[in-house]
N, C-alpha and C. Protein backbone atom coordinates (compact mmCIF):
# COMPACT_ATOMS: atom_id res chain seq x y z
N UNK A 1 94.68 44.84 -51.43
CA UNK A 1 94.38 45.78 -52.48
C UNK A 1 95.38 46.92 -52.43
N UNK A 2 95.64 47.08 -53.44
CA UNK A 2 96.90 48.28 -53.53
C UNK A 2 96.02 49.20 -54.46
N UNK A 3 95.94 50.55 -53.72
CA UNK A 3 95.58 52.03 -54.61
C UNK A 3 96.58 53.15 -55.16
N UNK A 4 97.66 52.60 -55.24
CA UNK A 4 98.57 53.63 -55.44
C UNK A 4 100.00 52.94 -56.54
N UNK A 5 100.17 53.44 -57.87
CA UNK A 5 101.28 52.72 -57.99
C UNK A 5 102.57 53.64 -57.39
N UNK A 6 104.00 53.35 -57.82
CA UNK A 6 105.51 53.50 -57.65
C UNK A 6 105.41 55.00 -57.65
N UNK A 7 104.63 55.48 -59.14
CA UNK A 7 104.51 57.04 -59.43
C UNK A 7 103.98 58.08 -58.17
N UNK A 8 102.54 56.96 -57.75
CA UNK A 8 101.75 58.01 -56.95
C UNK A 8 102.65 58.28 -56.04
N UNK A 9 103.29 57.13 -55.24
CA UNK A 9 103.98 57.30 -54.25
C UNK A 9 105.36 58.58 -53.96
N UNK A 10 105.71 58.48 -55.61
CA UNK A 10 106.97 59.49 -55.47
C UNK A 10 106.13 61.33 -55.44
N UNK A 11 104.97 61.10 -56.46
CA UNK A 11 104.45 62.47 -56.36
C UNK A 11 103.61 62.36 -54.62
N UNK A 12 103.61 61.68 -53.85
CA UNK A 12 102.96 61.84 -52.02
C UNK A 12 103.70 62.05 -51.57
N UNK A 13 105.05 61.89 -51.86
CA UNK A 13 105.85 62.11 -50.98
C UNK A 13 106.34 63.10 -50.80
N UNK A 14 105.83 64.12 -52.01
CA UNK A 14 106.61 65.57 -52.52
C UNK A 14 105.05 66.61 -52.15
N UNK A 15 103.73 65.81 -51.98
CA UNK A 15 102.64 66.01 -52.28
C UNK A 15 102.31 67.48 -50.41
N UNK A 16 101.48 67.92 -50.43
CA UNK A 16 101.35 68.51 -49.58
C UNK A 16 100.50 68.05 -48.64
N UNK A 17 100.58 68.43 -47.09
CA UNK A 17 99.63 67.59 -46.69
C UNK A 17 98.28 67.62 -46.55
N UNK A 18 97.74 68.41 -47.14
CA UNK A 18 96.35 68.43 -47.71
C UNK A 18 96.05 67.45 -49.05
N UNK A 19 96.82 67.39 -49.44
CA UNK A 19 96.69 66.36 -50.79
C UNK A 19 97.06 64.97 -50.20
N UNK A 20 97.80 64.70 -49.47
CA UNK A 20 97.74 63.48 -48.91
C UNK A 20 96.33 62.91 -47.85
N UNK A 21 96.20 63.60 -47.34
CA UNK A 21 94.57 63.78 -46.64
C UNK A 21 93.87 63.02 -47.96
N UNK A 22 93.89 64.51 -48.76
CA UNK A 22 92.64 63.73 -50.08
C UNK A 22 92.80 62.51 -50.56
N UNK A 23 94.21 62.35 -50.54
CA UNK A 23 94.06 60.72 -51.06
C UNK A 23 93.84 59.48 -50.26
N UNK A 24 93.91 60.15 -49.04
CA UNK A 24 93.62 58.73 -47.99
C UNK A 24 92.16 58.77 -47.68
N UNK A 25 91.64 59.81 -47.84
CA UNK A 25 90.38 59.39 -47.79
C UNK A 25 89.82 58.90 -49.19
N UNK A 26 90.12 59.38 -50.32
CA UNK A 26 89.83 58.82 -51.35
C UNK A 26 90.07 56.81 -51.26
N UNK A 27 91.03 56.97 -51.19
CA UNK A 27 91.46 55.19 -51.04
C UNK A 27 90.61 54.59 -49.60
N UNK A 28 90.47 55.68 -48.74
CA UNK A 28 89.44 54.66 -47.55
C UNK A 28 87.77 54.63 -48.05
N UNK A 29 87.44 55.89 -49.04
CA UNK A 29 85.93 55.96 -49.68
C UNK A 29 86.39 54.46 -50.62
N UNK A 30 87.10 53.79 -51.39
CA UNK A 30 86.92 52.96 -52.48
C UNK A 30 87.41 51.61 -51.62
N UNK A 31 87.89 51.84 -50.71
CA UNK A 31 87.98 50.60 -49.94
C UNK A 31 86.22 50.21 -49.13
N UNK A 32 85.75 51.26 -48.53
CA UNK A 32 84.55 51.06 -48.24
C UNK A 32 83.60 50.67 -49.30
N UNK A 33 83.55 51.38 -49.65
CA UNK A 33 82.29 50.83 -51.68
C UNK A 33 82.91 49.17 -51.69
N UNK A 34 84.08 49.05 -52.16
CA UNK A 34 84.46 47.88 -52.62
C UNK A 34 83.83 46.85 -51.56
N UNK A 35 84.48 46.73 -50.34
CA UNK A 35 83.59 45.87 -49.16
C UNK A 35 81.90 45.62 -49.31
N UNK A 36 81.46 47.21 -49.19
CA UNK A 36 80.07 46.97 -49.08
C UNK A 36 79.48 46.50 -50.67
N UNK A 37 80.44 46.42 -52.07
CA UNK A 37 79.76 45.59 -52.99
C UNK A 37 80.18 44.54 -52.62
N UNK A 38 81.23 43.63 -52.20
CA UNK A 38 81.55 42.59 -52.25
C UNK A 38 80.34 41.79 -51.67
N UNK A 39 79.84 42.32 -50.25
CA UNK A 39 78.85 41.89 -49.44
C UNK A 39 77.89 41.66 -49.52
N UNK A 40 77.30 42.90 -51.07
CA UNK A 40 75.84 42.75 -50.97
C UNK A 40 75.87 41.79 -52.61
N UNK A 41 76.99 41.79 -53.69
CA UNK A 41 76.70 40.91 -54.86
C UNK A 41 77.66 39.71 -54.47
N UNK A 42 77.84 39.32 -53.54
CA UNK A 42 79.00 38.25 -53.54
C UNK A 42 78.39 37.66 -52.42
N UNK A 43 78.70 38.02 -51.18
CA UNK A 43 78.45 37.22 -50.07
C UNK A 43 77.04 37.03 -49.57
N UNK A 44 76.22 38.35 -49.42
CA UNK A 44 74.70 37.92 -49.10
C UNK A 44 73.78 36.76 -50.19
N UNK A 45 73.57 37.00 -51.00
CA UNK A 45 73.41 36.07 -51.73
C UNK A 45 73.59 34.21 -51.34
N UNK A 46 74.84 34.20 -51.32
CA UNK A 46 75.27 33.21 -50.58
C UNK A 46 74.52 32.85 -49.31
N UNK A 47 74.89 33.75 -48.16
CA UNK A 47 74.05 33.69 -46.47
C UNK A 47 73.18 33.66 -47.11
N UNK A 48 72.07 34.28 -47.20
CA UNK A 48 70.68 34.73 -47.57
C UNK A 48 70.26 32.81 -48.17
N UNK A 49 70.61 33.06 -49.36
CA UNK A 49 69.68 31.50 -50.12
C UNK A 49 69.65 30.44 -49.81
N UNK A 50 70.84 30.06 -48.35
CA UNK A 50 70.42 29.20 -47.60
C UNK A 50 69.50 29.30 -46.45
N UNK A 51 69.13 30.69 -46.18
CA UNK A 51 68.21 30.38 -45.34
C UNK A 51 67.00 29.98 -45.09
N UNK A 52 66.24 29.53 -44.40
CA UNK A 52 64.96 29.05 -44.46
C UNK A 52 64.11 30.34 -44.92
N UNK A 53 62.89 30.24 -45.14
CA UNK A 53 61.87 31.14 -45.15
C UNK A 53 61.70 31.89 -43.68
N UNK A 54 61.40 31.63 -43.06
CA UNK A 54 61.60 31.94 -41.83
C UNK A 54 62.57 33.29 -41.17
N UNK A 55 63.65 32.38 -41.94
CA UNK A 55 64.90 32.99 -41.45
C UNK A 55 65.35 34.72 -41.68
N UNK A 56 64.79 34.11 -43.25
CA UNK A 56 65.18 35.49 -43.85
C UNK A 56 63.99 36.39 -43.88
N UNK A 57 63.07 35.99 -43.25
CA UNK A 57 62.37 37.34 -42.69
C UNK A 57 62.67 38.51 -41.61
N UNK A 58 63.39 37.23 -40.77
CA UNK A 58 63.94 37.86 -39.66
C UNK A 58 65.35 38.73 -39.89
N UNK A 59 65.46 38.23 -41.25
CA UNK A 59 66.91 38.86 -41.53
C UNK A 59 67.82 38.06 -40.85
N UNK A 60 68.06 37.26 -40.92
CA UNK A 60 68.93 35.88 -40.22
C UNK A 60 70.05 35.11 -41.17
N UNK A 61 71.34 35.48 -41.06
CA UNK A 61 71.80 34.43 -42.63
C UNK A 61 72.00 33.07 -42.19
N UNK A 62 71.85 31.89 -42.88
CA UNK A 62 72.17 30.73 -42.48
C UNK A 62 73.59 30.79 -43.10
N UNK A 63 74.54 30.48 -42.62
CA UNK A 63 75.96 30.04 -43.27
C UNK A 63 75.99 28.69 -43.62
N UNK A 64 76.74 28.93 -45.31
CA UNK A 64 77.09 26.95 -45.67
C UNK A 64 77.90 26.52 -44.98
N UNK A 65 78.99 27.35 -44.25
CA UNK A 65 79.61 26.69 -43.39
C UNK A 65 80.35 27.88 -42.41
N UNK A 66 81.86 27.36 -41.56
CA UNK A 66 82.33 28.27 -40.52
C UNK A 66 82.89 29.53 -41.15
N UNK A 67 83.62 29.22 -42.62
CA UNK A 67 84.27 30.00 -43.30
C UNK A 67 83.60 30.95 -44.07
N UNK A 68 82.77 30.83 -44.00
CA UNK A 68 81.34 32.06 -44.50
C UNK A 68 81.17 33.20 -43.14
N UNK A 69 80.67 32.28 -42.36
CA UNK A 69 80.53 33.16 -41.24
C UNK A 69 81.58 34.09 -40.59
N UNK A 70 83.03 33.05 -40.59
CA UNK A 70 83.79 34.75 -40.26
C UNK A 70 84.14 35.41 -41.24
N UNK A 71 83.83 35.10 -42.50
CA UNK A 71 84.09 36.08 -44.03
C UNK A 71 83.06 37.28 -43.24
N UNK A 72 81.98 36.64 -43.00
CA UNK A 72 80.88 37.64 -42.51
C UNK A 72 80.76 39.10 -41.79
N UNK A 73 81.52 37.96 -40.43
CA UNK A 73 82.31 39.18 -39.11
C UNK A 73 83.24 40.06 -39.40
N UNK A 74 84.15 39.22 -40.30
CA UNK A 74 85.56 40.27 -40.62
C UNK A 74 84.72 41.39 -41.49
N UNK A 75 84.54 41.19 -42.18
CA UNK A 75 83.66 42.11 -43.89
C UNK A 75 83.29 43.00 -42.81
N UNK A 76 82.10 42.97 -42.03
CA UNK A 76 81.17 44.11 -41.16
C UNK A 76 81.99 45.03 -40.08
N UNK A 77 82.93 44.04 -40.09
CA UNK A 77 83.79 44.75 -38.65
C UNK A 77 84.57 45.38 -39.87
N UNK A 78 85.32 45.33 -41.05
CA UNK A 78 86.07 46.25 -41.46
C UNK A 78 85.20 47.23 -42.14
N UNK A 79 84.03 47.26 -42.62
CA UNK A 79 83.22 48.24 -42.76
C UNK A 79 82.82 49.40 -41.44
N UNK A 80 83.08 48.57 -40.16
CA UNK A 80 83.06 49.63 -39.59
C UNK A 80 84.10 50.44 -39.38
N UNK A 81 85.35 49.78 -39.17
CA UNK A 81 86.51 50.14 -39.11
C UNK A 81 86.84 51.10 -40.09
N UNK A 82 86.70 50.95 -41.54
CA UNK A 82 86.75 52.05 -42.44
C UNK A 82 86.29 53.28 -42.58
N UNK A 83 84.81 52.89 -41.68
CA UNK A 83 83.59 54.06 -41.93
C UNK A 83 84.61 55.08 -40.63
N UNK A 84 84.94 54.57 -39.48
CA UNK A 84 85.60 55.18 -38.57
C UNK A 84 87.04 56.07 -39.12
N UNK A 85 88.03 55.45 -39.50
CA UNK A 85 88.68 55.81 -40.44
C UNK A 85 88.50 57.05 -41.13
N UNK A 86 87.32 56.95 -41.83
CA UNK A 86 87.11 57.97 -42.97
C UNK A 86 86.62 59.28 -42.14
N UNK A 87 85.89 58.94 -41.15
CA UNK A 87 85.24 59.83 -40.42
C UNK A 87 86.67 61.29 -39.70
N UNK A 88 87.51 59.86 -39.45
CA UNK A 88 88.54 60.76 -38.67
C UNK A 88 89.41 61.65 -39.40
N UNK A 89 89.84 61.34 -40.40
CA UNK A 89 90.75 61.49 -41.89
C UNK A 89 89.48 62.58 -42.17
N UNK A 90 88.35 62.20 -42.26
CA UNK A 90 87.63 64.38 -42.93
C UNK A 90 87.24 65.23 -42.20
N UNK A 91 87.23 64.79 -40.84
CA UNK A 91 87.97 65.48 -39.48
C UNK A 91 88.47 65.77 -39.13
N UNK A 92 89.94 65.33 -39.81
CA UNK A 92 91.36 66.02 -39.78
C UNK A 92 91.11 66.97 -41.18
N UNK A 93 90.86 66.78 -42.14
CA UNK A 93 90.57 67.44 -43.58
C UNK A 93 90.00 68.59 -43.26
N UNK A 94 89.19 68.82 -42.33
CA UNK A 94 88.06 69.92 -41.94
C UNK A 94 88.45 70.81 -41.12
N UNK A 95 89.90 70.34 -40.38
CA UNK A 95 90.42 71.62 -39.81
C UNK A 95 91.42 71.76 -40.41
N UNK A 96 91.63 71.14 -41.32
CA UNK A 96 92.83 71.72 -42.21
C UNK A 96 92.49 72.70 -43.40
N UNK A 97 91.03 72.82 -43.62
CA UNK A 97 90.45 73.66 -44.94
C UNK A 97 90.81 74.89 -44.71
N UNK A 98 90.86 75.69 -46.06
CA UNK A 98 91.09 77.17 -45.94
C UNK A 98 89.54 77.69 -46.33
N UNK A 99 88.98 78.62 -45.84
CA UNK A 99 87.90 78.83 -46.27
C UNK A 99 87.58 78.87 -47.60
N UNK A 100 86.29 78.18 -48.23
CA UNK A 100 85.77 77.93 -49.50
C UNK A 100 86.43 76.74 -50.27
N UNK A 101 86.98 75.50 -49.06
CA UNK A 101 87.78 75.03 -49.72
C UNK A 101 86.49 73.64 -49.31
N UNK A 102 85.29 73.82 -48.24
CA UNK A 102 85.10 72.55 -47.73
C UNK A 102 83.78 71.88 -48.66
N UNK A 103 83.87 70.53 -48.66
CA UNK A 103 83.51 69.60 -49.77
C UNK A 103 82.44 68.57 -49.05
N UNK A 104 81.58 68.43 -49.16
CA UNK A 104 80.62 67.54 -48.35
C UNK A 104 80.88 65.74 -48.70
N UNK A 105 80.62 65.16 -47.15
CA UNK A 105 80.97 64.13 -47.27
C UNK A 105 80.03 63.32 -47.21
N UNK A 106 79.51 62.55 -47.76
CA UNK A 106 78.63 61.30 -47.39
C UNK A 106 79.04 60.43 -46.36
N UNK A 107 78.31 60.20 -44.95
CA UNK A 107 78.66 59.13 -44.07
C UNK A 107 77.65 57.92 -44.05
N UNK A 108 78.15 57.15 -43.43
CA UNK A 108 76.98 56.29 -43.29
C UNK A 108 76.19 56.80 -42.20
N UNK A 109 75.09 56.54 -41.78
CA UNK A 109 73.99 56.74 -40.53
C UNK A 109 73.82 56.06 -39.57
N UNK A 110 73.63 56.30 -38.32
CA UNK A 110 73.73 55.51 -37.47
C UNK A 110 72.63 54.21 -37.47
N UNK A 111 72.12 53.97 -38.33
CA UNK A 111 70.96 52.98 -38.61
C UNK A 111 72.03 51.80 -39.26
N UNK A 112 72.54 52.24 -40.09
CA UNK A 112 73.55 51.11 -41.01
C UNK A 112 74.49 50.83 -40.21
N UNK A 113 75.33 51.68 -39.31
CA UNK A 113 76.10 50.95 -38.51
C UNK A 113 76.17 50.17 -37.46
N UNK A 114 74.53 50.91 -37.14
CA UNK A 114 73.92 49.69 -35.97
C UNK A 114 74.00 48.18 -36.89
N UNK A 115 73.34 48.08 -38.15
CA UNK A 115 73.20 46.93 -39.02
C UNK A 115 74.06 46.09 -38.99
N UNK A 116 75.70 47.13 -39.37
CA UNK A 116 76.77 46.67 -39.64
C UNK A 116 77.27 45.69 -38.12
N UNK A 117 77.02 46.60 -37.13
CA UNK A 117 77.20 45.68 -35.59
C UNK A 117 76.82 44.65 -35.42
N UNK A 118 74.74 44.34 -35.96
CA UNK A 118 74.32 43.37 -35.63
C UNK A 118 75.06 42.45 -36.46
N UNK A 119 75.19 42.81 -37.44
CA UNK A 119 75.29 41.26 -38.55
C UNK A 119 76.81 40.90 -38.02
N UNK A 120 77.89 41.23 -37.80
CA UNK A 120 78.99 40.83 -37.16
C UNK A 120 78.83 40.36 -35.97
N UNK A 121 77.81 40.30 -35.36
CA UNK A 121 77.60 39.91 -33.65
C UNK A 121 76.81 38.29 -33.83
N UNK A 122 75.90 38.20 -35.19
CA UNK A 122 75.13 37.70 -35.63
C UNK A 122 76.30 36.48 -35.87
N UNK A 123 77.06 36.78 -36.84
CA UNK A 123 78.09 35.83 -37.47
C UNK A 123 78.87 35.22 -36.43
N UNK A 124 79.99 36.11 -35.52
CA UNK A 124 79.84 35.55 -34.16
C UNK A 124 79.50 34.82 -33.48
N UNK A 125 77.90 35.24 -33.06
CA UNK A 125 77.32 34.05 -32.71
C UNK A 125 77.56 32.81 -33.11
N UNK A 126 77.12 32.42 -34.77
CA UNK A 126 77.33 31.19 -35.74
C UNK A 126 78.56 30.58 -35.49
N UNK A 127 79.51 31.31 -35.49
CA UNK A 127 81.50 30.76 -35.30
C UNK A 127 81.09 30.43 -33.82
N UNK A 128 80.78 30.87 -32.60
CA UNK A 128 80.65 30.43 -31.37
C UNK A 128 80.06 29.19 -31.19
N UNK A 129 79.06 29.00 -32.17
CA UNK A 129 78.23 27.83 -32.07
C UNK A 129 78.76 26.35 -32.42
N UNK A 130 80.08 27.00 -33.67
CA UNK A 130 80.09 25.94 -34.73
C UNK A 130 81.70 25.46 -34.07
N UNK A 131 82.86 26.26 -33.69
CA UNK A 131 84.13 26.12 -32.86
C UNK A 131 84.19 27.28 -32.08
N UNK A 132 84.43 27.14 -30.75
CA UNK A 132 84.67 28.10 -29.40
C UNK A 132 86.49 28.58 -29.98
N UNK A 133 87.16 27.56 -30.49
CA UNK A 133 88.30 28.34 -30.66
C UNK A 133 88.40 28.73 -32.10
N UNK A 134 87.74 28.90 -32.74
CA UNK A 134 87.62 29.91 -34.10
C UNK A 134 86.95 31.10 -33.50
N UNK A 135 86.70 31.25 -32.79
CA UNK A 135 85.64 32.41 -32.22
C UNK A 135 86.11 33.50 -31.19
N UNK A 136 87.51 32.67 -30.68
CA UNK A 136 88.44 33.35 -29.93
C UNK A 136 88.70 34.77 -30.99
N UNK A 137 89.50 34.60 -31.97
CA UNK A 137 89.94 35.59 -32.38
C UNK A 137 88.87 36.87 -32.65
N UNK A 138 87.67 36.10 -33.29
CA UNK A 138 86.80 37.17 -33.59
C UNK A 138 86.66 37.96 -32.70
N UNK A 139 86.17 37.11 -31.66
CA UNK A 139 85.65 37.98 -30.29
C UNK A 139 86.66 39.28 -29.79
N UNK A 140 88.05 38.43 -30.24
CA UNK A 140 89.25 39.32 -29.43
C UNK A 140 88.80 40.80 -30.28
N UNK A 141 89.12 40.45 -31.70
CA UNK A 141 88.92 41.25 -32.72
C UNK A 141 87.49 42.40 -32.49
N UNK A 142 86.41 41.87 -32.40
CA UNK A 142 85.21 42.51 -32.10
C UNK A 142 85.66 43.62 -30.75
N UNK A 143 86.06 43.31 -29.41
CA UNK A 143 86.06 43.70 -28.23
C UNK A 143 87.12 45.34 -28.55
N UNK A 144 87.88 44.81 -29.29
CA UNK A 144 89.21 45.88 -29.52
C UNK A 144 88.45 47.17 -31.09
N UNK A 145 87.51 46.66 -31.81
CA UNK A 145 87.04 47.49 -32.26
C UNK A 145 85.88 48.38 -31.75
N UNK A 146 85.07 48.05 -30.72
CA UNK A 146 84.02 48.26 -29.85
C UNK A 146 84.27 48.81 -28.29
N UNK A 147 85.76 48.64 -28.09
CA UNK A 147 86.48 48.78 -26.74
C UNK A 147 86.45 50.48 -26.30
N UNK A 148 85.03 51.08 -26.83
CA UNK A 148 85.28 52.67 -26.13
C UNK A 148 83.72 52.33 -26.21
N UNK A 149 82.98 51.35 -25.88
CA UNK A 149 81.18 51.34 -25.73
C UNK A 149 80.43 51.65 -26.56
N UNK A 150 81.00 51.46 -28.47
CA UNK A 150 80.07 51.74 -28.95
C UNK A 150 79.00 50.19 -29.22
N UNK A 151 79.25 49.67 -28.41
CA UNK A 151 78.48 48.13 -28.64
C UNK A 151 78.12 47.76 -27.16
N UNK A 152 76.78 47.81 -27.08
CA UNK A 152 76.29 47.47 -25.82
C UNK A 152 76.81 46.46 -25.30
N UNK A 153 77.21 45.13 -25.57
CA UNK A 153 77.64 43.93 -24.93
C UNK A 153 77.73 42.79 -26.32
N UNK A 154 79.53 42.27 -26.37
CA UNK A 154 79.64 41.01 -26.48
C UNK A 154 79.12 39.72 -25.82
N UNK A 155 78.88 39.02 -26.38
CA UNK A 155 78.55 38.11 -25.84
C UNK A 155 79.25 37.47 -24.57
N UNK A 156 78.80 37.21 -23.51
CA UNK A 156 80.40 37.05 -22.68
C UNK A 156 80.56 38.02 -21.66
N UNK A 157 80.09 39.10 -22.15
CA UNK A 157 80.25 40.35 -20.75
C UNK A 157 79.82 40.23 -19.43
């Protein structure tokens, strides 16, 4: 996904660095939205209606197949990755404000990102089950986004 055309780029480059701030978090807020619609009108749907009754009480997705499931992991892990991102970028924004300049941010809560953990640990699982070496990467991938303890234990620890 590209957020910027030829133009934006020549006015960022001239842009100050408070205005570059705004726009990277702007482009990391529409990269996040975009993910979390893709997930909930595109992909759950999908997980979800194969699952048993059962399943989806528990909140469980069945995958039609392997390539669902790490659509799954990647999607949640870059939702977290973004949400982190954004966090740091209006963290940097926030000591860069001049007074009366600061703008409230919507984050996610630590309830949704717990969510966001399980269901990538969840999918995981499924790729572990279905090929041990499709699961390599995830795992690698998972360990290096989680690699300061915000995830009690990969599988494997």
């Amino acid at each position: 996904m590209i957020y910027s055309s030829a133009s934006d780029e020549n006015s960022t480059d001239q842009a100050n660095p408070i205005d570059r701030l705004d726009l990277l978090i702007q482009n990391a807020t529409i990269i996040l939205h975009n993910v979390k619609e893709w997930i909930t009108v595109e992909a759950d749907p999908l997980f979800f209606s194969c699952a048993a009754s059962e399943q989806r009480i528990q909140g469980q997705a069945m995958y039609p197949d392997i390539i669902s499931s790490i659509s799954d992991c990647v999607a949640h892990t870059a939702l977290i990755n973004v949400d982190k991102i954004l966090r740091s970028l209006w963290y940097k924004r926030l000591q860069s404000s001049y007074p009366g300049e600061y703008r409230e941010q919507a984050f996610e809560d630590s309830k949704t990102i717990e969510q966001w953990q399980q269901r990538a640990l969840m999918a995981l699982r499924y790729v572990q089950k279905e090929s041990v070496l499709a699961a390599k990467p995830l795992d690698f991938g998972l360990r290096k986004v989680w690699s300061k303890g915000e995830v009690r234990c990969l599988p494997g620890c």
